[in-house]
C-alpha atoms as a PDB file:
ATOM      1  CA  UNK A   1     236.492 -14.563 190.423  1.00  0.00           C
ATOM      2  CA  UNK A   2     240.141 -15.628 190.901  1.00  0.00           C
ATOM      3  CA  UNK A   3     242.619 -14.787 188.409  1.00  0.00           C
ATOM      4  CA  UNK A   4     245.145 -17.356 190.004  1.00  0.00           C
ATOM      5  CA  UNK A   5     245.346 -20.690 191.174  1.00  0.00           C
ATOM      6  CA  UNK A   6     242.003 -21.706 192.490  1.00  0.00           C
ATOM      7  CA  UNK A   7     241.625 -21.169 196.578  1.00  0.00           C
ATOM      8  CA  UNK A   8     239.283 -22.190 198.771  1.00  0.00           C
ATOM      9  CA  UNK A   9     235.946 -23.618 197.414  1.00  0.00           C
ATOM     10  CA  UNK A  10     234.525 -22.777 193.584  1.00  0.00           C
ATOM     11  CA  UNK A  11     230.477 -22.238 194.684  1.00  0.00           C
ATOM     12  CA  UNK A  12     228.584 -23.643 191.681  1.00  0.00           C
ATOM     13  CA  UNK A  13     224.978 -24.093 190.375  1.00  0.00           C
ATOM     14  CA  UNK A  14     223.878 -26.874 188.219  1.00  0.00           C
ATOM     15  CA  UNK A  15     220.638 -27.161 186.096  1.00  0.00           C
ATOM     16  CA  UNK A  16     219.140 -29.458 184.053  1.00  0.00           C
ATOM     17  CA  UNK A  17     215.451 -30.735 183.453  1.00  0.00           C
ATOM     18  CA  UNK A  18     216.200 -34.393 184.075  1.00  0.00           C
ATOM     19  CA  UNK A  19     216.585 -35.602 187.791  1.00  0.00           C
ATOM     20  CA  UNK A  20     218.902 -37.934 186.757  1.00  0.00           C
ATOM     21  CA  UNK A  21     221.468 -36.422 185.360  1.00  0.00           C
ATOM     22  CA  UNK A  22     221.305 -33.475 188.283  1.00  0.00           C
ATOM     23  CA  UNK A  23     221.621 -36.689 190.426  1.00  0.00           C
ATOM     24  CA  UNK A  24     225.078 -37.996 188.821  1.00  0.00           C
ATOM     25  CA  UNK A  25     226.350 -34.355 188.557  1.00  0.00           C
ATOM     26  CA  UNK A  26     225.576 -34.207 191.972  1.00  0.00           C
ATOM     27  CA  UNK A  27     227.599 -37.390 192.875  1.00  0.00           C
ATOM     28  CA  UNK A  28     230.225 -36.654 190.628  1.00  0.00           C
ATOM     29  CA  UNK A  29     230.651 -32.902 192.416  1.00  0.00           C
ATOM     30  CA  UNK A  30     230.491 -34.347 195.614  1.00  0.00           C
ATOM     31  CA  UNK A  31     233.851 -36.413 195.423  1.00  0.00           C
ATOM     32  CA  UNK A  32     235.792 -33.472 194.880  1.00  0.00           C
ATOM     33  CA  UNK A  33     236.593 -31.274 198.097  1.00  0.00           C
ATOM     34  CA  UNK A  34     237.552 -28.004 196.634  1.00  0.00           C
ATOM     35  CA  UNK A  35     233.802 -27.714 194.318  1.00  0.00           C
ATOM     36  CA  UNK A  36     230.376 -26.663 196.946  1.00  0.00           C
ATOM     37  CA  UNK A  37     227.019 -27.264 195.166  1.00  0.00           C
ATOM     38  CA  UNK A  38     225.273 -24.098 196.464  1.00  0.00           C
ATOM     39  CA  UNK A  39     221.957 -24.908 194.723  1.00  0.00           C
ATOM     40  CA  UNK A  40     220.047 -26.852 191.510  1.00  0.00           C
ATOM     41  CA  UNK A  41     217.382 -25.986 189.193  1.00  0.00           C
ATOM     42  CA  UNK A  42     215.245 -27.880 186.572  1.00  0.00           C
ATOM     43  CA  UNK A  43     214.366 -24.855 184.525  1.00  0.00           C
ATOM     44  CA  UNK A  44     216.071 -21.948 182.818  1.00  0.00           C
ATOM     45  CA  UNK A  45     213.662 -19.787 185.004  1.00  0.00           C
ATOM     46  CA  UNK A  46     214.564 -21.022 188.145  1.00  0.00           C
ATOM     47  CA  UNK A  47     218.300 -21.162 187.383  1.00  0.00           C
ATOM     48  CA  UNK A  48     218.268 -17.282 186.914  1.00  0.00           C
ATOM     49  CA  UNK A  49     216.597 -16.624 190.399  1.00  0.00           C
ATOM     50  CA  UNK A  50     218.914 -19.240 192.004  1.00  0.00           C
ATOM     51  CA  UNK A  51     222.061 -17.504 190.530  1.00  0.00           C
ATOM     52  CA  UNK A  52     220.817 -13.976 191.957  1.00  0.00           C
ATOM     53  CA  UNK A  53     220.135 -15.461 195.369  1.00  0.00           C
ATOM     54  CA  UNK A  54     223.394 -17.369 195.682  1.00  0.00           C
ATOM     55  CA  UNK A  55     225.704 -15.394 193.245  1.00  0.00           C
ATOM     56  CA  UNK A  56     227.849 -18.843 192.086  1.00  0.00           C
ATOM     57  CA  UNK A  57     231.300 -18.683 190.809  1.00  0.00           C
ATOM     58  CA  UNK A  58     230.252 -20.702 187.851  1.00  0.00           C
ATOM     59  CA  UNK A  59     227.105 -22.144 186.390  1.00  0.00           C
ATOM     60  CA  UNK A  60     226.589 -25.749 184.844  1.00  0.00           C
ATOM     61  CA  UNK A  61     223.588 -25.911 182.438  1.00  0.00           C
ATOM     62  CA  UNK A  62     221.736 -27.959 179.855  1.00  0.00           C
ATOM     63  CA  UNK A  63     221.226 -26.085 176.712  1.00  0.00           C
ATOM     64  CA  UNK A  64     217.642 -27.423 176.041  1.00  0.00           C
ATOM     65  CA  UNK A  65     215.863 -26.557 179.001  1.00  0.00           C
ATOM     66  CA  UNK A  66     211.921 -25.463 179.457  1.00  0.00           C
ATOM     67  CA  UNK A  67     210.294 -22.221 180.885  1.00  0.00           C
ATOM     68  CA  UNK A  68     213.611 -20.683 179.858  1.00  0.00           C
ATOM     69  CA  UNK A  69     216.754 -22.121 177.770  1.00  0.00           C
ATOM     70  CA  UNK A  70     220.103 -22.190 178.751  1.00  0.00           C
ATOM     71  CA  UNK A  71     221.081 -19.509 176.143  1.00  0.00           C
ATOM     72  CA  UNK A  72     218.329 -17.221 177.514  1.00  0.00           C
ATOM     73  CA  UNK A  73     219.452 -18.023 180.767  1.00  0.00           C
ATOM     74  CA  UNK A  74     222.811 -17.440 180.290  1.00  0.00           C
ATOM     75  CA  UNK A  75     222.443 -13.940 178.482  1.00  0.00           C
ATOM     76  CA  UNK A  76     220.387 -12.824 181.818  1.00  0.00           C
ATOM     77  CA  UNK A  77     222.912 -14.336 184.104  1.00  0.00           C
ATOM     78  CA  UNK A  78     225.642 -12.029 182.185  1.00  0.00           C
ATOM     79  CA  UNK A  79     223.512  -9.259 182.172  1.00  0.00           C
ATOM     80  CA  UNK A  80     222.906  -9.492 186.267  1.00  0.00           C
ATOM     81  CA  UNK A  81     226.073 -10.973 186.934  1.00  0.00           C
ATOM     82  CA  UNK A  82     228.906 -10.796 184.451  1.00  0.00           C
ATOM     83  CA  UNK A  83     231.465 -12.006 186.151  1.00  0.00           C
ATOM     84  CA  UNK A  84     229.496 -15.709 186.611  1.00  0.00           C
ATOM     85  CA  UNK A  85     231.107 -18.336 184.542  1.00  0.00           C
ATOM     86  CA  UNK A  86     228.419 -20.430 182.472  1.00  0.00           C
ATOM     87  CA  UNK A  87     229.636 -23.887 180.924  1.00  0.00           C
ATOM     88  CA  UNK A  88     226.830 -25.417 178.825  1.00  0.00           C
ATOM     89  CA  UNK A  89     226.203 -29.048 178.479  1.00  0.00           C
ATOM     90  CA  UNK A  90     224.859 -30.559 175.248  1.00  0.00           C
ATOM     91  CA  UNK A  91     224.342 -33.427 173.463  1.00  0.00           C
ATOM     92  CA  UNK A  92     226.443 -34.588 170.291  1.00  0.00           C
ATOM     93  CA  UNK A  93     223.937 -33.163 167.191  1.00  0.00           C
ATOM     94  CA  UNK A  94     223.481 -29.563 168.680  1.00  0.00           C
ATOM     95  CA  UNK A  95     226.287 -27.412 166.995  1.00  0.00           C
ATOM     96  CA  UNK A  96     224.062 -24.549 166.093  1.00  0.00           C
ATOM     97  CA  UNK A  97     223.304 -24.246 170.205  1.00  0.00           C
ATOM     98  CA  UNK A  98     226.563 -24.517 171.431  1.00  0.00           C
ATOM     99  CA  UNK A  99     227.519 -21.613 169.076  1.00  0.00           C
ATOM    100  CA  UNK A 100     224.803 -19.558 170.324  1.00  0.00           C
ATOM    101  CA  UNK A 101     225.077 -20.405 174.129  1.00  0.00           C
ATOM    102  CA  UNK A 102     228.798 -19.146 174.031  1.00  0.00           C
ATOM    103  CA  UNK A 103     227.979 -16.017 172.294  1.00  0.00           C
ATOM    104  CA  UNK A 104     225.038 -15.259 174.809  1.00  0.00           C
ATOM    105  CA  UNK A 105     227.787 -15.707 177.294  1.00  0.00           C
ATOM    106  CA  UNK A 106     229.151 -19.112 178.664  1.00  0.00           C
ATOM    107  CA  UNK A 107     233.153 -19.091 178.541  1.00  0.00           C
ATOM    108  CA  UNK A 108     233.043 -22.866 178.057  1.00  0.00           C
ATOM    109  CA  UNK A 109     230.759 -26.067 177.014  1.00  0.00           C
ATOM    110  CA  UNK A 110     230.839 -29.773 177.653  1.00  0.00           C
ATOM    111  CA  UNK A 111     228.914 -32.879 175.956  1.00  0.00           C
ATOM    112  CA  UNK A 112     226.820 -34.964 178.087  1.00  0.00           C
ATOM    113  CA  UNK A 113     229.385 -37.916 177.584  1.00  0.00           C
ATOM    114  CA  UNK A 114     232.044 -35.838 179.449  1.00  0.00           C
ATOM    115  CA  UNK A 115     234.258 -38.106 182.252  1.00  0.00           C
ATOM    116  CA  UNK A 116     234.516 -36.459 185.663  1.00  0.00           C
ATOM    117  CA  UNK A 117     237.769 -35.394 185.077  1.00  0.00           C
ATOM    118  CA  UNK A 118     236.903 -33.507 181.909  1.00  0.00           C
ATOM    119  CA  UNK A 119     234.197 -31.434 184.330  1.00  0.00           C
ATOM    120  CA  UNK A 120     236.701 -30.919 187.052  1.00  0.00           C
ATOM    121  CA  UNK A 121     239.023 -29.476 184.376  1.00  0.00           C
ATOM    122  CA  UNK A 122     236.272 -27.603 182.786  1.00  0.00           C
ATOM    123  CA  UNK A 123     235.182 -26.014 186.204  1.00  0.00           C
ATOM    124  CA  UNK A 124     238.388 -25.003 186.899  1.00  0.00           C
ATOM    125  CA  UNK A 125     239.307 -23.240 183.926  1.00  0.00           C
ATOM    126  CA  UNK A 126     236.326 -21.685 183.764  1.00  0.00           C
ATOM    127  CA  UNK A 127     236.343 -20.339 187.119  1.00  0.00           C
ATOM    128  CA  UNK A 128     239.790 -18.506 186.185  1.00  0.00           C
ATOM    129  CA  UNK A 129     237.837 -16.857 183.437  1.00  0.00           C
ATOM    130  CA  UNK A 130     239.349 -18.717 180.800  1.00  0.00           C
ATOM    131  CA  UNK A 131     237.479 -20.873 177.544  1.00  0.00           C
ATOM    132  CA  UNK A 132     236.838 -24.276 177.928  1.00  0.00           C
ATOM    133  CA  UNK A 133     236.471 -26.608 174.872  1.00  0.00           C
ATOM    134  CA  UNK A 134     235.434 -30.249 175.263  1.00  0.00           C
ATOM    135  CA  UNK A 135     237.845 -32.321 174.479  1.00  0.00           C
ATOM    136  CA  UNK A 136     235.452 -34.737 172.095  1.00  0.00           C
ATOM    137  CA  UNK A 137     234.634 -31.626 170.080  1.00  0.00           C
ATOM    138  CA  UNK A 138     234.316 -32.211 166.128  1.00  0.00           C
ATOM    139  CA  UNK A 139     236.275 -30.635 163.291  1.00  0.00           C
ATOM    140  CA  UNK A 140     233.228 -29.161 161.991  1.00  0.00           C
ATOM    141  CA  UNK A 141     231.806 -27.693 165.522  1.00  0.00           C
ATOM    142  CA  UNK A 142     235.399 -26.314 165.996  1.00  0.00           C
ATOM    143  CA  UNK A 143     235.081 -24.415 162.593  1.00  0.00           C
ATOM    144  CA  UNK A 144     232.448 -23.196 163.817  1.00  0.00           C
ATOM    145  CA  UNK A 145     233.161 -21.812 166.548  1.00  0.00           C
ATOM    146  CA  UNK A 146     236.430 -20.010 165.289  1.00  0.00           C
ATOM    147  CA  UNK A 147     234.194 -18.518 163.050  1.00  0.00           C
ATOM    148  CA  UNK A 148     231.275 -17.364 165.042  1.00  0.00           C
ATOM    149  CA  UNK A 149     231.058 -14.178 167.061  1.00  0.00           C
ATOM    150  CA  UNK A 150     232.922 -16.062 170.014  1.00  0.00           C
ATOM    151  CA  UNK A 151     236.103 -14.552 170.693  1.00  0.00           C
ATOM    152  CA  UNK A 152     237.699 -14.684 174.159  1.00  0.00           C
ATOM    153  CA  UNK A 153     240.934 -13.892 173.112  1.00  0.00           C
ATOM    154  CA  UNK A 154     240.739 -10.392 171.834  1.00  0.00           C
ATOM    155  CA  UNK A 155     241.656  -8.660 174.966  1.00  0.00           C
ATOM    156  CA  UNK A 156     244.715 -10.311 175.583  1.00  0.00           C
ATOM    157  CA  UNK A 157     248.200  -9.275 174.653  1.00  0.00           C
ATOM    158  CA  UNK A 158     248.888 -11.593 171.111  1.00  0.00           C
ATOM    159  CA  UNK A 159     252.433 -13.809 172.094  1.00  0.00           C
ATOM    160  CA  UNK A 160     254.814 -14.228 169.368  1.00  0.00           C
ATOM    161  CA  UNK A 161     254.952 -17.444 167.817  1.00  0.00           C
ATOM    162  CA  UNK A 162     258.687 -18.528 165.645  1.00  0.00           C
ATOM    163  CA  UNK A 163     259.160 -20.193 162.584  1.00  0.00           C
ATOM    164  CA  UNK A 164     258.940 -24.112 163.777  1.00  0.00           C
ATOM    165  CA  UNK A 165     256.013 -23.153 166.330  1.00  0.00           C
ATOM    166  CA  UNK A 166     253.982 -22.227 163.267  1.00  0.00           C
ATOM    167  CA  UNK A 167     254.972 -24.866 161.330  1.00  0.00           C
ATOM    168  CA  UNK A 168     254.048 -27.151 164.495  1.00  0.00           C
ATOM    169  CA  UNK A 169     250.589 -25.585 164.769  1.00  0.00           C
ATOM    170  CA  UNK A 170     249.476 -26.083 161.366  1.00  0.00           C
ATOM    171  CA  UNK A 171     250.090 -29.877 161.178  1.00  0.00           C
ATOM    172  CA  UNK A 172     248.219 -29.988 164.609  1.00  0.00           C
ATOM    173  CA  UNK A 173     245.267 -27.916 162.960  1.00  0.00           C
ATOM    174  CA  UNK A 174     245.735 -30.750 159.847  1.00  0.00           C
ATOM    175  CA  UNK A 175     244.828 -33.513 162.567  1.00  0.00           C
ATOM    176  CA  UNK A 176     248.204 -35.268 162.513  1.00  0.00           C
ATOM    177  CA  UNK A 177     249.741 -36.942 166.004  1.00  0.00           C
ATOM    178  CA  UNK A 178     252.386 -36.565 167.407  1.00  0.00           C
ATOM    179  CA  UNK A 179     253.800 -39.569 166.306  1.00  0.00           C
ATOM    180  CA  UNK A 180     253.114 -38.458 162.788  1.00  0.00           C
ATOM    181  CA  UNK A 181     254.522 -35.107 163.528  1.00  0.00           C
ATOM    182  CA  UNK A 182     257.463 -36.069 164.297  1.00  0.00           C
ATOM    183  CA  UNK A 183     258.590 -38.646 161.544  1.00  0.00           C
ATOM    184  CA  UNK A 184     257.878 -35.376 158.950  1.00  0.00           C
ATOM    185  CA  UNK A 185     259.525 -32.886 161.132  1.00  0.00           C
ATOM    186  CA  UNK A 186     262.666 -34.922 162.011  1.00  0.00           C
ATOM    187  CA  UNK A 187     262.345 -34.515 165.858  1.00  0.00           C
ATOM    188  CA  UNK A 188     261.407 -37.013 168.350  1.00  0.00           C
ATOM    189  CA  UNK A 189     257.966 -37.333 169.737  1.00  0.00           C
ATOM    190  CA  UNK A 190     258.880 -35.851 172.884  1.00  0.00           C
ATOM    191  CA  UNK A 191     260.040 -32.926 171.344  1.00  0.00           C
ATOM    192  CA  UNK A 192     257.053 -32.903 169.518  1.00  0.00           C
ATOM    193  CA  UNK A 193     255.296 -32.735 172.897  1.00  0.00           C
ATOM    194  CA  UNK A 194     256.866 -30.055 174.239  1.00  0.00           C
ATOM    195  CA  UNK A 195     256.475 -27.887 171.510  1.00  0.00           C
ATOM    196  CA  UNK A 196     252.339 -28.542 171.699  1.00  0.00           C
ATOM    197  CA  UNK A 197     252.453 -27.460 175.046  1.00  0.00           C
ATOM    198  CA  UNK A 198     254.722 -24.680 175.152  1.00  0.00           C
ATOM    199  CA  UNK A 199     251.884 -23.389 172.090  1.00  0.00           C
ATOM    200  CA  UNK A 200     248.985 -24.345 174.180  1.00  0.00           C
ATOM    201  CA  UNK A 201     250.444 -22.311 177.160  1.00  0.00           C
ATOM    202  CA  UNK A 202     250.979 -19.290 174.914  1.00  0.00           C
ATOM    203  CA  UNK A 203     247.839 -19.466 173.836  1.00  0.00           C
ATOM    204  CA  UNK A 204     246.283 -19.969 177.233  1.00  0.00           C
ATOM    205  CA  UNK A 205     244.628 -22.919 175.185  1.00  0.00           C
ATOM    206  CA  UNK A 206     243.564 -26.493 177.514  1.00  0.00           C
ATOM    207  CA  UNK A 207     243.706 -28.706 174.830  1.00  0.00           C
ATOM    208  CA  UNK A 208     244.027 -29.049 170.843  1.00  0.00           C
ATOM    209  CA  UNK A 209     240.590 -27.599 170.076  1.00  0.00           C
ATOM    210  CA  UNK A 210     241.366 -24.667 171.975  1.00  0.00           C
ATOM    211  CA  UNK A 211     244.429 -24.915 170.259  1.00  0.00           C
ATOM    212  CA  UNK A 212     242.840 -25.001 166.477  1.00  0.00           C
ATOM    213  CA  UNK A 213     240.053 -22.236 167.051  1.00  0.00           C
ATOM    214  CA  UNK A 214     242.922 -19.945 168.616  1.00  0.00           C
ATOM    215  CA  UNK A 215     244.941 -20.120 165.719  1.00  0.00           C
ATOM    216  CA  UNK A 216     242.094 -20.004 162.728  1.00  0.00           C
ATOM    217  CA  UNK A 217     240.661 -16.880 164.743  1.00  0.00           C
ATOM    218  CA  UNK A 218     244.364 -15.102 164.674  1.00  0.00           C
ATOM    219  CA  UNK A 219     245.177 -16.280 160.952  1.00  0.00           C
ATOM    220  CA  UNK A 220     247.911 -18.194 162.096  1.00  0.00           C
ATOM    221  CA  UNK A 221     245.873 -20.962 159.891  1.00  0.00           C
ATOM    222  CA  UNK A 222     243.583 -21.036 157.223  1.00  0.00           C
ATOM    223  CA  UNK A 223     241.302 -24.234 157.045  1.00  0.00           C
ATOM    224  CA  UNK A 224     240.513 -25.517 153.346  1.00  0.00           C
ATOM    225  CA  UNK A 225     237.154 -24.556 152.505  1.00  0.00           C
END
């Protein structure tokens, strides 16, 4: 998988048990020239032989799927073929699975409600072997997830954070905006700004979810309990 800039096509694999959603998947991959559909599956089952056959860069799938699950599909996708990228895709009430499909193995998850450019985004930053969080996630799923078994982070080298970049990170983690930010910091917004993504690109975070699991999962904050 490339470490880099993406180059040349990603090769994907989609699955899901409903035609119709396959179908807009389908449509949505289709407008974008540098993602190849290689293959589809309805099951969990058939997803695993498709992935050995065609050996995708990464792997869209519904959690809830029959024959085989997503989660069981995606620990015997890792197991044949760790360096696959899984995103799952779930619906907004199923917490508990999203938790468990990233710790069988997908590096990132989207809801169904995700916009095309949300699953461009997530494709490619999964395909450089980097987490991807939804961008609709809640403060509760979030929680959960700094505190579950999930933890992409730990090989990488920690970067060093100063005083104000703390102090910027924990109002972010509080759910505050920019805007909001600013007035009790005494900068402007577009300071503000630059600060949030200087952090996120320290991290190696896509957005503020990243953002807030990163820092509860490296104590650099401590949500009330």
């Amino acid at each position: 998988m490339n470490q880099g800039t993406t180059t040349g096509d990603i090769h994907i694999i989609i699955a899901d048990d409903h035609e119709i959603f396959r179908d807009g998947l389908k449509l949505m991959i289709s407008k974008n020239p540098g993602i190849k559909l290689l293959a589809e599956a309805a099951n969990g089952a058939e997803l695993i032989e498709l992935v050995k056959q065609h050996k995708p860069d990464v792997v869209i799938t519904d959690i809830k799927m029959p024959i085989k699950d997503g989660i069981e599909a995606a620990k015997a996708i890792k197991q044949a073929l760790p360096e696959t990228g899984i995103i799952g895709f779930s619906m907004f009430d199923e917490d508990d699975l999203i938790i468990e499909m990233l710790e069988a193995g997908a590096t990132g998850y989207l809801l169904k409600n995700a916009d095309k450019e949300e699953v461009i985004e997530a494709i490619e930053t999964v395909y450089r072997e980097e987490s991807y969080y939804c961008k609709n996630t809640s403060k509760k799923l979030a929680l959960m997830i700094a505190k579950s078994k999930y933890h992409p982070y730990i090989k990488k080298k920690r970067p060093e954070f100063n005083e104000k970049e703390i102090e910027v990170i924990h109002h972010i983690c509080q759910e505050q905006t920019n805007k909001e930010m600013a007035e009790q910091l005494f900068m402007s917004v577009r300071t503000v700004e630059g600060y949030r993504l200087r952090i996120q690109e320290k991290m190696g975070v896509k957005n503020t979810v990243g953002l807030v699991i990163y820092a509860i999962q490296h104590d650099l904050f401590k949500p009330e309990k």
